[in-house]
Structures are given as C-alpha cells and as structure tokens.
C-alpha atoms as a PDB file:
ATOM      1  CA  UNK A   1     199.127 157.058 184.131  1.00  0.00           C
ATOM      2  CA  UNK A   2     197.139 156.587 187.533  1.00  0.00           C
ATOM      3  CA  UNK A   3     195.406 153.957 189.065  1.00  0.00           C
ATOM      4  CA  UNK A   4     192.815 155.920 188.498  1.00  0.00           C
ATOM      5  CA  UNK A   5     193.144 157.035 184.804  1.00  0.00           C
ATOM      6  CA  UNK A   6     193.576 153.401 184.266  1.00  0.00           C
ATOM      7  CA  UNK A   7     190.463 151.842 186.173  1.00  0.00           C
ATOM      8  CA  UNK A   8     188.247 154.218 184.363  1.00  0.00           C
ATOM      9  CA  UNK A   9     189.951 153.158 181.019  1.00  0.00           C
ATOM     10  CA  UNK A  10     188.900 149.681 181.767  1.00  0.00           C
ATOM     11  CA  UNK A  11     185.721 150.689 182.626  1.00  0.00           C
ATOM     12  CA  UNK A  12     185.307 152.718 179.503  1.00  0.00           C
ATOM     13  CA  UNK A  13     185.979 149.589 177.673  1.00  0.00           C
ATOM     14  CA  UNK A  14     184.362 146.797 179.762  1.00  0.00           C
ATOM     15  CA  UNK A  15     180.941 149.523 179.242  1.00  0.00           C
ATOM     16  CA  UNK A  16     181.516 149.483 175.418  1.00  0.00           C
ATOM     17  CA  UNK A  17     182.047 145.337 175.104  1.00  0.00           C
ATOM     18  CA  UNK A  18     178.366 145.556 177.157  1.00  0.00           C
ATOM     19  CA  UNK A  19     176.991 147.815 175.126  1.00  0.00           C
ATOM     20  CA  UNK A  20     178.021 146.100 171.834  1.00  0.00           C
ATOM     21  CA  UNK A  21     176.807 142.310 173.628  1.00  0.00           C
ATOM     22  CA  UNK A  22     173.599 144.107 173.957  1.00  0.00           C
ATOM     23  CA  UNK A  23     172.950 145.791 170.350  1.00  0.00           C
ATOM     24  CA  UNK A  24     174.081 142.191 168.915  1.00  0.00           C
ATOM     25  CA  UNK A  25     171.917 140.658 171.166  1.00  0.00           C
ATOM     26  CA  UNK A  26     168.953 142.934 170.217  1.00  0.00           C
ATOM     27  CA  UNK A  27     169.602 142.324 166.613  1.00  0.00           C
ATOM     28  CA  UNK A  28     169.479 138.035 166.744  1.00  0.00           C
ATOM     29  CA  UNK A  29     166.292 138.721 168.741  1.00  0.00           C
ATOM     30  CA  UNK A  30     165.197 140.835 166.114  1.00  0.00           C
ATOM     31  CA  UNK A  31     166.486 138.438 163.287  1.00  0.00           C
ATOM     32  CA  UNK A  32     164.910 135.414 165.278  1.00  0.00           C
ATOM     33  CA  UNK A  33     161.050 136.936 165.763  1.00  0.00           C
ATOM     34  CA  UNK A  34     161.383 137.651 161.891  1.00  0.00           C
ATOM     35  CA  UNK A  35     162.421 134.112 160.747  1.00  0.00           C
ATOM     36  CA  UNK A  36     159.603 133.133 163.373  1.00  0.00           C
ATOM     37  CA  UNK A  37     157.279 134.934 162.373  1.00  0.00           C
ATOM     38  CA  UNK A  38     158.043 133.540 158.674  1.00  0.00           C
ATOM     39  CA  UNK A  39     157.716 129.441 159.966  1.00  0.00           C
ATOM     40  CA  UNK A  40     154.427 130.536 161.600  1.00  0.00           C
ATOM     41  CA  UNK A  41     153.299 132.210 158.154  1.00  0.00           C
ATOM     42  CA  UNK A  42     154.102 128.953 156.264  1.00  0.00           C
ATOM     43  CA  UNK A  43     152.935 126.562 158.429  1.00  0.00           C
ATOM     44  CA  UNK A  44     149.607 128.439 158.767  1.00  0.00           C
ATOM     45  CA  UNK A  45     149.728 128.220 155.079  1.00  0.00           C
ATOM     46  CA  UNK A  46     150.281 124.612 155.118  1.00  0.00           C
ATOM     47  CA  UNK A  47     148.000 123.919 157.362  1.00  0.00           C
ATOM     48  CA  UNK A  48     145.073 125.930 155.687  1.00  0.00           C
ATOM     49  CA  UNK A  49     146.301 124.153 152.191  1.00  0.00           C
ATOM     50  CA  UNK A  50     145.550 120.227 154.024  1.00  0.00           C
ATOM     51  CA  UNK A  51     142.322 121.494 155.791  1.00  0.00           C
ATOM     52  CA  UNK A  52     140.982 122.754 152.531  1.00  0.00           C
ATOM     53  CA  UNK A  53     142.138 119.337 150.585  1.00  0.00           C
ATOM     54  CA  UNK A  54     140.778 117.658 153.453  1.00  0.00           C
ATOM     55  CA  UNK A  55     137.303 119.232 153.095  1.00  0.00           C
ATOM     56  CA  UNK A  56     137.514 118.909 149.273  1.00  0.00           C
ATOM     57  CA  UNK A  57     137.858 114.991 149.761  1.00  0.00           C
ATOM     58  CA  UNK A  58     135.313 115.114 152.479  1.00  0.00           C
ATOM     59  CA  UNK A  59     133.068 116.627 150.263  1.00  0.00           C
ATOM     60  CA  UNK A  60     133.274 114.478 147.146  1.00  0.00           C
ATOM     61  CA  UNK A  61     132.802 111.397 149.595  1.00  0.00           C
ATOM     62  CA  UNK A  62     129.736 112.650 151.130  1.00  0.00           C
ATOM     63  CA  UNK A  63     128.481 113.500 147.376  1.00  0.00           C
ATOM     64  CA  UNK A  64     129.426 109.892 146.241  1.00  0.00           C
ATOM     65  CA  UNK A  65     127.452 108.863 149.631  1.00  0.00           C
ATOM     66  CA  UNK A  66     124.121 110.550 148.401  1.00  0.00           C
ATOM     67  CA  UNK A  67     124.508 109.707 145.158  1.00  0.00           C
ATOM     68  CA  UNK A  68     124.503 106.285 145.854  1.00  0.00           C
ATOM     69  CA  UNK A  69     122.042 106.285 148.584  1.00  0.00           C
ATOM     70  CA  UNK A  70     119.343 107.962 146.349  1.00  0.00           C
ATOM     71  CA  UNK A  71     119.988 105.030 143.873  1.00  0.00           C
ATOM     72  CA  UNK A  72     119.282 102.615 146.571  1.00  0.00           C
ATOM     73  CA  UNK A  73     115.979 104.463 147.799  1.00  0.00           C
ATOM     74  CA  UNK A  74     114.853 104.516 143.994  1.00  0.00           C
ATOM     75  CA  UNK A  75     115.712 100.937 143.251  1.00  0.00           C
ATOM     76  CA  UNK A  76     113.895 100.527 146.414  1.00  0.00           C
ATOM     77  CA  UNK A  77     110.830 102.795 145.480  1.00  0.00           C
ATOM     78  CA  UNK A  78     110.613 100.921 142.259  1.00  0.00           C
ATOM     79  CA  UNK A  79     111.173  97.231 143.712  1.00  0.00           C
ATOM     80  CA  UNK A  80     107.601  98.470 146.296  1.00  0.00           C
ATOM     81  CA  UNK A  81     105.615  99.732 143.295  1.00  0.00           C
ATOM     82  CA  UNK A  82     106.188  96.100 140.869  1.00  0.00           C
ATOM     83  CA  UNK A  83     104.962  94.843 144.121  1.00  0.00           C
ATOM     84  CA  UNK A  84     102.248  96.689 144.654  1.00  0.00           C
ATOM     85  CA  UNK A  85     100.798  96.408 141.416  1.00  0.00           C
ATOM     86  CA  UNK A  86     101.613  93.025 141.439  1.00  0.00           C
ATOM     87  CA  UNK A  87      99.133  92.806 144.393  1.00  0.00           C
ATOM     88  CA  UNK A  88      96.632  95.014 142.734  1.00  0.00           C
ATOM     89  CA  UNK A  89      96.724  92.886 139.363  1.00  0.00           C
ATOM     90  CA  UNK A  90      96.578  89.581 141.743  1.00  0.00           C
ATOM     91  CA  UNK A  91      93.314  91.335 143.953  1.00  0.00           C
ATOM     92  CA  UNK A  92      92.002  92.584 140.446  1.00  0.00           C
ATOM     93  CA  UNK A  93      91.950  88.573 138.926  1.00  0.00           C
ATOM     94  CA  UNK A  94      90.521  87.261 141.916  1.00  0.00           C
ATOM     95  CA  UNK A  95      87.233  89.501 142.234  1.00  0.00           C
ATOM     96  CA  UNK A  96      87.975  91.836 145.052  1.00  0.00           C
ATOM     97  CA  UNK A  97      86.406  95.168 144.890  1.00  0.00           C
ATOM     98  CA  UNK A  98      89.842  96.780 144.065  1.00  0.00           C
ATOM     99  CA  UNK A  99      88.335  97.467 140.330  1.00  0.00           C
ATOM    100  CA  UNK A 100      90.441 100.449 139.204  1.00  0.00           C
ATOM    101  CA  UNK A 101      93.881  98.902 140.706  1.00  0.00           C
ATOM    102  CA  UNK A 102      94.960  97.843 137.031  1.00  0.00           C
ATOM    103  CA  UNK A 103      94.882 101.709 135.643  1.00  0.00           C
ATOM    104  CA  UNK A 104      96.213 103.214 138.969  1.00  0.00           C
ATOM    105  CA  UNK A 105      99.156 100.403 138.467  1.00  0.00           C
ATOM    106  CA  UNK A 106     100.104 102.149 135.630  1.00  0.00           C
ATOM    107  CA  UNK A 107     100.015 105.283 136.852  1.00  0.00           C
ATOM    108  CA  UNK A 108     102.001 104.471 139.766  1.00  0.00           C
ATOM    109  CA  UNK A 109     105.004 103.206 137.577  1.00  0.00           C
ATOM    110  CA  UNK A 110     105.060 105.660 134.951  1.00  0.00           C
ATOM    111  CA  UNK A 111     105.447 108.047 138.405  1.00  0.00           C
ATOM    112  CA  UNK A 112     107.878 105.965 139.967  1.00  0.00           C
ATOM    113  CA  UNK A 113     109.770 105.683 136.632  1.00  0.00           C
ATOM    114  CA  UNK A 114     109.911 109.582 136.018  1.00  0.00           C
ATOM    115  CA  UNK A 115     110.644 110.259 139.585  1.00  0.00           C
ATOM    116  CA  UNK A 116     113.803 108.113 139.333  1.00  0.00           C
ATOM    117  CA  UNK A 117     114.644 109.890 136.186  1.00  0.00           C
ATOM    118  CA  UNK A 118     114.391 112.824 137.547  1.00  0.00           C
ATOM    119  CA  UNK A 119     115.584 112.784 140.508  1.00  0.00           C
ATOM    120  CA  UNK A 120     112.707 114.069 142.889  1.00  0.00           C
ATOM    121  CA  UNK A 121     112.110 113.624 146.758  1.00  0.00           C
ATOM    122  CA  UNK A 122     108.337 111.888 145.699  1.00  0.00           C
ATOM    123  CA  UNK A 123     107.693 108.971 143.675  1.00  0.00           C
ATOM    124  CA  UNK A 124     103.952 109.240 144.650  1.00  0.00           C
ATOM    125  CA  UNK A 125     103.711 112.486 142.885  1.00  0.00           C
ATOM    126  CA  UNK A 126     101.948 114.062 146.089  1.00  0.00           C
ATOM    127  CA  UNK A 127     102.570 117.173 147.876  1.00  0.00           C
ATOM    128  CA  UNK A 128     104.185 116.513 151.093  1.00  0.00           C
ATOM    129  CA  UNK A 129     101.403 117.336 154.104  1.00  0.00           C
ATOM    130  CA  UNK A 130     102.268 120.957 155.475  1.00  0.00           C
ATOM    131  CA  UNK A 131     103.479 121.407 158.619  1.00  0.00           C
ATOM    132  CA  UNK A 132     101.498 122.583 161.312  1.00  0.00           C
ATOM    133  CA  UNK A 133     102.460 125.167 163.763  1.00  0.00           C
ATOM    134  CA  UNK A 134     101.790 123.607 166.879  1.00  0.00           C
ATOM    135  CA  UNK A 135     101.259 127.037 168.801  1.00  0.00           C
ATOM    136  CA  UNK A 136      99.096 127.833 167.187  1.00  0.00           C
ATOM    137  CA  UNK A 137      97.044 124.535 166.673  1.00  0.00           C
ATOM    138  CA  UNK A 138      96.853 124.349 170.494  1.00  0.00           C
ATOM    139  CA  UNK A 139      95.920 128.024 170.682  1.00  0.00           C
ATOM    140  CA  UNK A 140      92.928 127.421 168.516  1.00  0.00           C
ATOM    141  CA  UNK A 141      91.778 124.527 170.532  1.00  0.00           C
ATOM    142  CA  UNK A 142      92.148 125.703 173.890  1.00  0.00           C
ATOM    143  CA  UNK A 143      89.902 128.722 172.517  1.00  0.00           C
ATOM    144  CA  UNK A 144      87.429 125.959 170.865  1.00  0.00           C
ATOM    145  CA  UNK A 145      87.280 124.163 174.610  1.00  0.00           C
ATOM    146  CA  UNK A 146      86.463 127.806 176.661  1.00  0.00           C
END
C-alpha cells in the first residue's frame, strides 16, 4: 500500500474514534441532565415536604398563642367587672346617686360570664360603633359650611 492509501486509513480511523468520543459523550450528557433533573425533582419535593411541616407547626403555635391570649383578656374582662361592681356595691352603701348599680352589677357578670363561655369579641354585650366613612363625613360637612 501507499503513503497515501495508508494516511487516509488512519484518518478513516482517527474520524471514527472521534465520532464514537462524541456519541459517548452525548449520551453521559444525556444520562447526567436525567439523573439531574431527578435530584432537582426530589429535593424540590423535600423541600416542599419541610415548608409545609414548617407551616403546620407554625400554625398550631400561633393557634395555641390565641388561645391562650383570649383566656388572658377574659380572665382580665372578668377580674374589671368584680371590680366594677365592687365599686358600684361600695357607691350604692354609701348614698351616692348610683341607685340602680346593684341590678346593672348583675347584669354585667352574667354578660361577662356568658361572653367567656362563649367565646365572643364583647363582654359588654354592645354592638361595636360603625365605622364612618371619612369621605364622605367630610363631604357632608364641607357642604353644611357653603
């Protein structure tokens, strides 16, 4: 054989050990973005699986927060209404024009006390006072002052 016949030979060759490099080369890539794809799957997983326990736990402190903080504000509430009526019964012995304080008394704890059972906002048993637009309460008085 020639020079010739044998440089393209080798170059026949060195083309098909390139060629072959390359397709294996192709196929780790391909095998890598797969098994990459697959950790990013499973730690997004993960991930979503602490955020939710984390929220869960969040949650059921806040709850336990409230809970507890409406218990104070009632024991509170209640502690304020003995004392009240335990001014009204002390104004009522001493002659002060405070007349009906020992039936309102009563009235206030039996409210109080079915408030707290109950759970509500108001221990007075009163409608909160609306809320006013303020718009519009300033557009009726500047009107009233033209």
């Amino acid at each position: 054989m020639g020079i010739l016949t044998k440089d393209m030979t080798r170059l026949r060759e060195e083309i098909l050990e390139l060629r072959s490099s390359r397709q294996g080369l192709i196929h780790d890539l391909v095998r890598e973005t797969k098994d990459r794809r697959a950790d990013v799957s499973r730690m997004l997983a993960n991930t979503s699986e602490a955020l939710s326990a984390v929220a869960k736990a969040t949650k059921a402190n806040r709850l336990g927060s409230i809970a507890d903080l409406k218990s104070a504000v009632a024991d509170i509430l209640s502690g304020v209404s003995k004392d009240l009526c335990g001014i009204r019964q002390v104004w009522l012995t001493s002659g002060t024009p405070a007349r009906r304080a020992g039936g309102e008394c009563e009235k206030q704890t039996r409210r109080v006390a079915a408030a707290n059972s109950k759970g509500r906002r108001s221990a007075t048993g009163r409608k909160a006072a609306p809320v006013r637009n303020k718009r519009k309460h300033q557009a009726a008085n500047s009107r009233n002052a033209a």
